[in-house]
Protein backbone atom coordinates (compact mmCIF):
# COMPACT_ATOMS: atom_id res chain seq x y z
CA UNK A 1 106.11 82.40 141.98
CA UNK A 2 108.60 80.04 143.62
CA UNK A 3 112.03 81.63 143.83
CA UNK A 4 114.96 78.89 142.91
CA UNK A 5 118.71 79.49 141.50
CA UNK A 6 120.06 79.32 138.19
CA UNK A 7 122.52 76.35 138.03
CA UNK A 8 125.54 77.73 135.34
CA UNK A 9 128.98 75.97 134.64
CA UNK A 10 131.99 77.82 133.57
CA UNK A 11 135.48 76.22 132.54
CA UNK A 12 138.91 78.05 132.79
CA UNK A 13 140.63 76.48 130.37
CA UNK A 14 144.85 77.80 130.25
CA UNK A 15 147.23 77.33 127.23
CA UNK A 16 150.50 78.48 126.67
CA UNK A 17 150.20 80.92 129.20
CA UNK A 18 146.64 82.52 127.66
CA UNK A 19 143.10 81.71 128.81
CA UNK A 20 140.19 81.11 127.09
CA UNK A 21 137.09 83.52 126.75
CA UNK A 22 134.01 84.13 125.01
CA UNK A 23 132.77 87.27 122.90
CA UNK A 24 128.98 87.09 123.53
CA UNK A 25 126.29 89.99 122.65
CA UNK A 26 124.71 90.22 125.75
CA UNK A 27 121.76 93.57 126.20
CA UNK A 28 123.40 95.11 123.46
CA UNK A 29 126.80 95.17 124.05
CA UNK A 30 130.04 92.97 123.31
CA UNK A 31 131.02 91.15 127.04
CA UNK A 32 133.71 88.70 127.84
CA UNK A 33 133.22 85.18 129.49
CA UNK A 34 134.29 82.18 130.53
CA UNK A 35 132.78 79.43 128.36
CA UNK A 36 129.85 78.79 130.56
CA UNK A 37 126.24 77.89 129.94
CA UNK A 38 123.14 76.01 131.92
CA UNK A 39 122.73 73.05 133.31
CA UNK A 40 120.40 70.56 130.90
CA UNK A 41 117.85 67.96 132.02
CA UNK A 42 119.45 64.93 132.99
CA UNK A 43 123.16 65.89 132.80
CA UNK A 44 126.11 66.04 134.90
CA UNK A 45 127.62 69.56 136.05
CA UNK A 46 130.92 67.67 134.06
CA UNK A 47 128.77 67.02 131.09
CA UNK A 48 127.67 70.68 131.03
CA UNK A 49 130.93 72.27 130.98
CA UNK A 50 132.41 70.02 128.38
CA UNK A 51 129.35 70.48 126.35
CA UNK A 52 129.20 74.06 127.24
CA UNK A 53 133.17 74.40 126.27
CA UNK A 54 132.89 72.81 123.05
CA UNK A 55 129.50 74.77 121.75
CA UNK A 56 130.90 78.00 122.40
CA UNK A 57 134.56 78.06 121.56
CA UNK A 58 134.85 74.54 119.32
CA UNK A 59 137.44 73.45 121.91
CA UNK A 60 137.40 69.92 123.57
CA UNK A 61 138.59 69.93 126.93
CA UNK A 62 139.20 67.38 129.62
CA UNK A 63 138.00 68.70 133.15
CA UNK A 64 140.66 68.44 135.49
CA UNK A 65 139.21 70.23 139.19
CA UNK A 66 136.49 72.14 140.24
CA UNK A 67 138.36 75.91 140.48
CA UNK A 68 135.04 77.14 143.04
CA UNK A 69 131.20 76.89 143.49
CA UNK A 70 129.42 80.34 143.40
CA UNK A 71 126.39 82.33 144.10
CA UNK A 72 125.63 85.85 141.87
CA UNK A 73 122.38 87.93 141.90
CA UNK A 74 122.43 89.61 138.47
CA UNK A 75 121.82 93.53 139.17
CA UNK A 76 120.64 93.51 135.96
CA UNK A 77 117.80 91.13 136.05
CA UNK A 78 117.65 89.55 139.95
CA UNK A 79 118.45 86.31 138.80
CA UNK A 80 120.20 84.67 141.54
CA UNK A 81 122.75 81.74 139.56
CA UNK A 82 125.02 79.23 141.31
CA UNK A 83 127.97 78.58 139.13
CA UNK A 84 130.19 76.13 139.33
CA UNK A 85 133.49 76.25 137.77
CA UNK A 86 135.77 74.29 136.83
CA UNK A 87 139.50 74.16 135.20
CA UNK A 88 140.22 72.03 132.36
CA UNK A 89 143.14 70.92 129.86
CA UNK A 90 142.73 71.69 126.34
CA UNK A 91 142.65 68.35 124.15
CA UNK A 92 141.89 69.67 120.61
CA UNK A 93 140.59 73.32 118.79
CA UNK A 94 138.28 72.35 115.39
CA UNK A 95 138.11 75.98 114.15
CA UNK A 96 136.03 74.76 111.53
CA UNK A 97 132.89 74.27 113.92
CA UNK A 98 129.99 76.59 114.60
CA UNK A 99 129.92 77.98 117.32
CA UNK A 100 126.44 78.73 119.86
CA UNK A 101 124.57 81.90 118.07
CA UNK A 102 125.30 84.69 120.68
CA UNK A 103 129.20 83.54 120.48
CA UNK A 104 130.75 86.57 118.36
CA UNK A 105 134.05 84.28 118.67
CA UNK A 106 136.45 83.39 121.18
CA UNK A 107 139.81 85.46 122.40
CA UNK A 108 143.07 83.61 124.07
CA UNK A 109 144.15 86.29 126.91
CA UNK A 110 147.20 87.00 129.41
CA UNK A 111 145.59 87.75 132.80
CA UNK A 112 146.91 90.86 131.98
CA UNK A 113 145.19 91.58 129.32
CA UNK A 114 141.64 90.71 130.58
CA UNK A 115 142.56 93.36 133.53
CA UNK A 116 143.36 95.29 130.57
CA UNK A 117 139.25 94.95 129.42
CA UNK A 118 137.60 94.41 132.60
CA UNK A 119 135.25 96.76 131.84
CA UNK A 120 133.85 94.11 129.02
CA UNK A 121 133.30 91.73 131.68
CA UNK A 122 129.80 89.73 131.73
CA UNK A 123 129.87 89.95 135.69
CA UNK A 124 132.44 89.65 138.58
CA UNK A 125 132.44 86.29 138.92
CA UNK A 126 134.56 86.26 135.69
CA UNK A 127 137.49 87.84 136.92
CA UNK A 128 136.32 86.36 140.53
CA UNK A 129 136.49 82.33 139.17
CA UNK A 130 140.21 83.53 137.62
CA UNK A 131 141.61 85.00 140.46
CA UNK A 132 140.60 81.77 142.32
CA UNK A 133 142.59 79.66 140.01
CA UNK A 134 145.30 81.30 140.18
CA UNK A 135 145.06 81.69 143.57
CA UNK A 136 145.39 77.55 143.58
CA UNK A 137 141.87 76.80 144.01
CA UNK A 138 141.31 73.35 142.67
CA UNK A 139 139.01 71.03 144.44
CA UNK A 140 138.81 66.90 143.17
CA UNK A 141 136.28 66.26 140.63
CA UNK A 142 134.82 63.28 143.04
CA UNK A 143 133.32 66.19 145.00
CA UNK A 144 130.36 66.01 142.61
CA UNK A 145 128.44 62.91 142.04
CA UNK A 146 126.23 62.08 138.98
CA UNK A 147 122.65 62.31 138.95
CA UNK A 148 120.55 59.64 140.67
């Protein structure tokens, strides 16, 4: 079996002081996320996360940076992933959409207050991709081309 990496987006996505996670079911428990998601044949790591960010909370965003590009081994499962995250502007919420099937809903949160729950955490690279941000980390979107 030939080993290769996950490719995942995330999007931090910051309003009003509050960021924007997901409540997923994940092996039978309640975890918080990032909207985030994989990478779909023949579509840009932008298209992903705005695709990604919509499905999951019913928010449209506009990507604004890339916050970090990352590499996780699950413990759970071996998995290696490369995520690549990015921050983005909130344009519009349609709380009227479904959202994806494991989404439980979605939960606006100080910094605080995610410290607060860290325990309900998916992985590190949650808290890891947040502390970047607001650490300043914001690369230009030009760093990432389009598929050939």
């Amino acid at each position: 079996m030939q080993w290769h990496a996950h490719v995942t987006v995330a999007t931090i996505v910051e309003h009003e002081g509050r960021f924007l996670f997901v409540e997923e079911l994940k092996g039978g428990r309640l975890v918080l996320n990032q909207p985030a998601g994989h990478l779909e044949a023949r579509e840009s790591l932008q298209q992903a996360a705005v695709r990604e960010t919509l499905e999951e909370t019913g928010c449209e965003v506009e990507l604004t940076a890339v916050t970090g590009i990352y590499l996780y081994t699950a413990p759970s499962n071996g998995v290696t992933y490369q995520r690549i995250c990015f921050t983005a502007e909130l344009i519009r919420h349609y709380p009227e959409r479904a959202l994806d099937t494991d989404i439980s809903g979605i939960r606006w949160l100080t910094y605080d207050e995610l410290l607060a729950e860290r325990q309900q955490l998916r992985s590190e690279l949650v808290l890891r991709c947040l502390d970047d941000y607001r650490a300043g980390a914001r690369y230009s979107l030009s760093l990432l081309h389009e598929p050939m």
